[in-house]
Every structure is written in structure tokens, then in C-alpha cells.
PDB file of N, CA and C in Angstrom:
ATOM      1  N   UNK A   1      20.335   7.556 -32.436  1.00  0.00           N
ATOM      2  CA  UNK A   1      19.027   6.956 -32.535  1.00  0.00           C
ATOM      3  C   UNK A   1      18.857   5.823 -31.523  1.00  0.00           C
ATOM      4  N   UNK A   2      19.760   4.980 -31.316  1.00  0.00           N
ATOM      5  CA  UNK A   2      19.624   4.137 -30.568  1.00  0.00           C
ATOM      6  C   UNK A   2      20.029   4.677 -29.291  1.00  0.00           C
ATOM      7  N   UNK A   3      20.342   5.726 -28.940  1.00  0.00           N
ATOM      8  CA  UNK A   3      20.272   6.239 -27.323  1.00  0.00           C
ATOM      9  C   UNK A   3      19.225   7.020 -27.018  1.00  0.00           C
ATOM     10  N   UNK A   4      18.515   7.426 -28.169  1.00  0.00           N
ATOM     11  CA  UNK A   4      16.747   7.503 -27.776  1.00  0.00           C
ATOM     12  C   UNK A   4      15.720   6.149 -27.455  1.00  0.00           C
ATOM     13  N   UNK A   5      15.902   5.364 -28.180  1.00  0.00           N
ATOM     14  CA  UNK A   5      15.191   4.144 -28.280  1.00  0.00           C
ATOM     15  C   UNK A   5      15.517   3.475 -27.153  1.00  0.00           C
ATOM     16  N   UNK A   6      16.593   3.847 -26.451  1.00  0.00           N
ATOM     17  CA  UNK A   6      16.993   3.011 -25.223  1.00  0.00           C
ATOM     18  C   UNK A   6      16.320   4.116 -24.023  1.00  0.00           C
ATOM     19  N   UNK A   7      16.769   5.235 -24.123  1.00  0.00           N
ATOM     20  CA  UNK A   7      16.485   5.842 -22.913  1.00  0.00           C
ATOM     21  C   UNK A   7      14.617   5.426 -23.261  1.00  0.00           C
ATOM     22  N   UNK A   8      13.998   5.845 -24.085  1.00  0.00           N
ATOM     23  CA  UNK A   8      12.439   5.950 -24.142  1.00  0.00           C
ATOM     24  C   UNK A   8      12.179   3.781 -23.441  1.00  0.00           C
ATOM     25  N   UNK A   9      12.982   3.324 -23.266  1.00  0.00           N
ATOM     26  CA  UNK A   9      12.364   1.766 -22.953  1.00  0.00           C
ATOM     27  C   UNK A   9      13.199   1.922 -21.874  1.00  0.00           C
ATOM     28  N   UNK A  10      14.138   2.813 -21.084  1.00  0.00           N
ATOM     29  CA  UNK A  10      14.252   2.936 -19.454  1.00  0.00           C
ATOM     30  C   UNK A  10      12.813   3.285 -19.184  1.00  0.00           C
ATOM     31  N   UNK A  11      13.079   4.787 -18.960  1.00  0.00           N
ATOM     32  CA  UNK A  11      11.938   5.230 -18.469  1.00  0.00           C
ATOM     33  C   UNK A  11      10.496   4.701 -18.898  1.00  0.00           C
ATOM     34  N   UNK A  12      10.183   4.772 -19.571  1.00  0.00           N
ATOM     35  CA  UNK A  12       8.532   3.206 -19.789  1.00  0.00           C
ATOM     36  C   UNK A  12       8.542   2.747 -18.838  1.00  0.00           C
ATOM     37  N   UNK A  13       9.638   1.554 -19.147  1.00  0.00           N
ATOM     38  CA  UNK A  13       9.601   0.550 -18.025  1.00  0.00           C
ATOM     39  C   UNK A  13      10.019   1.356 -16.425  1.00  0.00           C
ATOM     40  N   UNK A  14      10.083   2.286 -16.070  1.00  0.00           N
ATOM     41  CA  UNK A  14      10.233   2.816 -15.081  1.00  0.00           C
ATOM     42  C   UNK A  14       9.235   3.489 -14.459  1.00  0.00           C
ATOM     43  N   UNK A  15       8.031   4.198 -15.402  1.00  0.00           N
ATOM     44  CA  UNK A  15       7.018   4.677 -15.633  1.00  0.00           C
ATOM     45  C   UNK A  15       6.021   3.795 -15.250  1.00  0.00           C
ATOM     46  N   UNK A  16       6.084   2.229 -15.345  1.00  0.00           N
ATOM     47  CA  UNK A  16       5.222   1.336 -15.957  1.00  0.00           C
ATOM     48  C   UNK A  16       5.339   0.666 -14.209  1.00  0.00           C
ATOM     49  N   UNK A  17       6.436   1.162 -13.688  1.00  0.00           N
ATOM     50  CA  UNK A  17       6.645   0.192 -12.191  1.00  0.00           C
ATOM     51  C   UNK A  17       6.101   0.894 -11.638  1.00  0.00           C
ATOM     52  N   UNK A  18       6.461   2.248 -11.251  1.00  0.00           N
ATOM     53  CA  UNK A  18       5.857   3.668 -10.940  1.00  0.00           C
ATOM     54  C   UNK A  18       4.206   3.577 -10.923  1.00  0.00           C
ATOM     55  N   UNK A  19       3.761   3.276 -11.812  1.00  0.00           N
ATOM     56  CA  UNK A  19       2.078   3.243 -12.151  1.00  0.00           C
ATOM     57  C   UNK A  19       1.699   1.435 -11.481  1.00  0.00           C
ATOM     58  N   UNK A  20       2.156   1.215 -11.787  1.00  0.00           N
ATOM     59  CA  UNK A  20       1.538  -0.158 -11.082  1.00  0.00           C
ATOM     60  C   UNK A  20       1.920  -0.109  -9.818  1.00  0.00           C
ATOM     61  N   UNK A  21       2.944   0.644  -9.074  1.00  0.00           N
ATOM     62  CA  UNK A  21       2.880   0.773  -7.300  1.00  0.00           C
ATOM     63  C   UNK A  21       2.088   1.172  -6.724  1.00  0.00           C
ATOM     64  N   UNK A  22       1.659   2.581  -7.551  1.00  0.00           N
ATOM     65  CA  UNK A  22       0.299   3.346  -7.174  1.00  0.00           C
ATOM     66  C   UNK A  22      -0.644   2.939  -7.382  1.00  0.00           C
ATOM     67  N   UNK A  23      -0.960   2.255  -8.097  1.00  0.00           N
ATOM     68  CA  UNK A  23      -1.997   1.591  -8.498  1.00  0.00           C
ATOM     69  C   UNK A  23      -2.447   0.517  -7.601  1.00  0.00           C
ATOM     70  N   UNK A  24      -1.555  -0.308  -6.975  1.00  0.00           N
ATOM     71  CA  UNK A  24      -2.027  -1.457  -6.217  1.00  0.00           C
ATOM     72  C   UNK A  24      -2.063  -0.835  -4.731  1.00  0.00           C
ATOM     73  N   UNK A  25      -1.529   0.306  -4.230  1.00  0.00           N
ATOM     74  CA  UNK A  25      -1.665   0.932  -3.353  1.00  0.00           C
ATOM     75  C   UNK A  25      -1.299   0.321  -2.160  1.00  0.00           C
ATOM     76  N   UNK A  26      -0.373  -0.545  -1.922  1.00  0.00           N
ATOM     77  CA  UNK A  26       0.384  -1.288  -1.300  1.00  0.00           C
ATOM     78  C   UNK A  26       1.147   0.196  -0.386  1.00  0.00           C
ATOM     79  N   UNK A  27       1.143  -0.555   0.567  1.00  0.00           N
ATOM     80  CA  UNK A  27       2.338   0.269   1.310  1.00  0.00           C
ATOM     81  C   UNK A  27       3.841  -0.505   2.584  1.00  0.00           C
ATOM     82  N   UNK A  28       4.229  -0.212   3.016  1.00  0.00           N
ATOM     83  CA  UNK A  28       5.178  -0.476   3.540  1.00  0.00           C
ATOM     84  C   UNK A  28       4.678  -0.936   5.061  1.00  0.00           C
ATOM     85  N   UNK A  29       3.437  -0.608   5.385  1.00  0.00           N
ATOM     86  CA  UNK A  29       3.216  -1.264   6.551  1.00  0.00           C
ATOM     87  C   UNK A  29       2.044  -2.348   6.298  1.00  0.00           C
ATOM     88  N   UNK A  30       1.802  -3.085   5.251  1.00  0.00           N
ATOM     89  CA  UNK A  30       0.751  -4.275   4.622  1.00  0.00           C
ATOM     90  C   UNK A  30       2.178  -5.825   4.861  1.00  0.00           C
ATOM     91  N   UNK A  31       2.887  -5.171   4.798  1.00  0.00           N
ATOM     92  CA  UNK A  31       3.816  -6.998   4.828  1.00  0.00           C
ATOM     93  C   UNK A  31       3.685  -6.835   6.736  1.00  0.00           C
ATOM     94  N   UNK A  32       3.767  -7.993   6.748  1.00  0.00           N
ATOM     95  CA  UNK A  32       4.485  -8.780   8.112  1.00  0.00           C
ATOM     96  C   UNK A  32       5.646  -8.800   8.495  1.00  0.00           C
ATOM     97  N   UNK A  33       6.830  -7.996   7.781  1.00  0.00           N
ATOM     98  CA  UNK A  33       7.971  -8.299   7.615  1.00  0.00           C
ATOM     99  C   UNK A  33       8.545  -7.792   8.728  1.00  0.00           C
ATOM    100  N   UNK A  34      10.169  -7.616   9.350  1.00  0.00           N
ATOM    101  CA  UNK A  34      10.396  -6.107   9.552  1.00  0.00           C
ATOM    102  C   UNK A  34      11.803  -6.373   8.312  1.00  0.00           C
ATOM    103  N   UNK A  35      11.743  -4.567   8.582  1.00  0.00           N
ATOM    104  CA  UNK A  35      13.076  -4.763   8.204  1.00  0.00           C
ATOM    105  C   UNK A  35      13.463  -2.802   8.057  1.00  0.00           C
ATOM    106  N   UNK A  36      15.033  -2.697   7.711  1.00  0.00           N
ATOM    107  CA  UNK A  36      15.495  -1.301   8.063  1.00  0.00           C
ATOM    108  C   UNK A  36      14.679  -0.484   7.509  1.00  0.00           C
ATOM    109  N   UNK A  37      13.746  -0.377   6.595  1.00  0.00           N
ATOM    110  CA  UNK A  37      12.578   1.281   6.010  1.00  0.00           C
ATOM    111  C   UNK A  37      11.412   1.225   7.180  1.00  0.00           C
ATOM    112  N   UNK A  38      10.964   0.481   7.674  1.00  0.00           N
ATOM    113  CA  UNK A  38       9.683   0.347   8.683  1.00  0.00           C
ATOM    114  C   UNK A  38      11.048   0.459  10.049  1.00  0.00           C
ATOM    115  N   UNK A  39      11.815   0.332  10.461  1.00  0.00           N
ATOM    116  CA  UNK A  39      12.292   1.061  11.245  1.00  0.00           C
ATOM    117  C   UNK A  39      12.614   2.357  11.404  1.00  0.00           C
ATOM    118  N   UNK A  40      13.508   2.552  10.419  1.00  0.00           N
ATOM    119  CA  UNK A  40      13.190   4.309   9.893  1.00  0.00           C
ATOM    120  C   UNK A  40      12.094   4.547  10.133  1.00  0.00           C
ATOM    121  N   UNK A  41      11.206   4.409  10.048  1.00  0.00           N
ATOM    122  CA  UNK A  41      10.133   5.417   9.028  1.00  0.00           C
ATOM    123  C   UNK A  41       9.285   5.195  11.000  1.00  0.00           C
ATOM    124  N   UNK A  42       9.514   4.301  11.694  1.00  0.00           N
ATOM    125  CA  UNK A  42       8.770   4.300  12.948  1.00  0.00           C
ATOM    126  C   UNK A  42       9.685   5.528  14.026  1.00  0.00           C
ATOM    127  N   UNK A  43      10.656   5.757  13.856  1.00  0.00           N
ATOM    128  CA  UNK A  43      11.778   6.437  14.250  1.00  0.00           C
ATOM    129  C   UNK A  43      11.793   7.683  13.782  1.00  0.00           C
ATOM    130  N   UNK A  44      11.366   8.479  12.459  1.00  0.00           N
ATOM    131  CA  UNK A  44      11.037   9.244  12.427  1.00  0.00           C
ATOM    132  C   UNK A  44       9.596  10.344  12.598  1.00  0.00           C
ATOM    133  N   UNK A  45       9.020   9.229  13.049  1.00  0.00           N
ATOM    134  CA  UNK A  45       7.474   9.208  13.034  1.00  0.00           C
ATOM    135  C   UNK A  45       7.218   9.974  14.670  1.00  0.00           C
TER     136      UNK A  45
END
């Protein structure tokens, strides 16, 4: 019982990050930053 109750409050909260990423629709080229995924991702491009 309690390895249902745990897995069901992983995934939620995993669900819950998942939906609020998409949701704010942010992407990887909105920061100013650099760093190694925006290199990748210019490199495979």
C-alpha cells in the first residue's frame, strides 16, 4: 500500500512539472545563458 501511495505522489509531482513546462512554454533559447544543451542542439541543427 505504501508503494502505491508513493509511486502515485512520484509521478503527480512529475506530471505536475511536466504540465507546468508546457504550459509556460518556455524554451531553451528564451534565457541569455549559454551553456552545453543550446550548444548541442545549435550543432545538430
Amino acid at each position: 500500500m505504501a508503494t502505491l501511495m508513493l509511486s502515485i505522489v512520484i509521478f503527480g509531482s512529475a506530471a505536475g512539472i511536466v504540465y507546468r513546462q508546457i504550459k509556460k512554454g518556455s524554451s531553451c533559447e528564451d534565457c541569455e545563458c549559454s551553456c552545453p544543451v543550446k550548444k548541442e542542439s545549435k550543432v545538430s541543427e
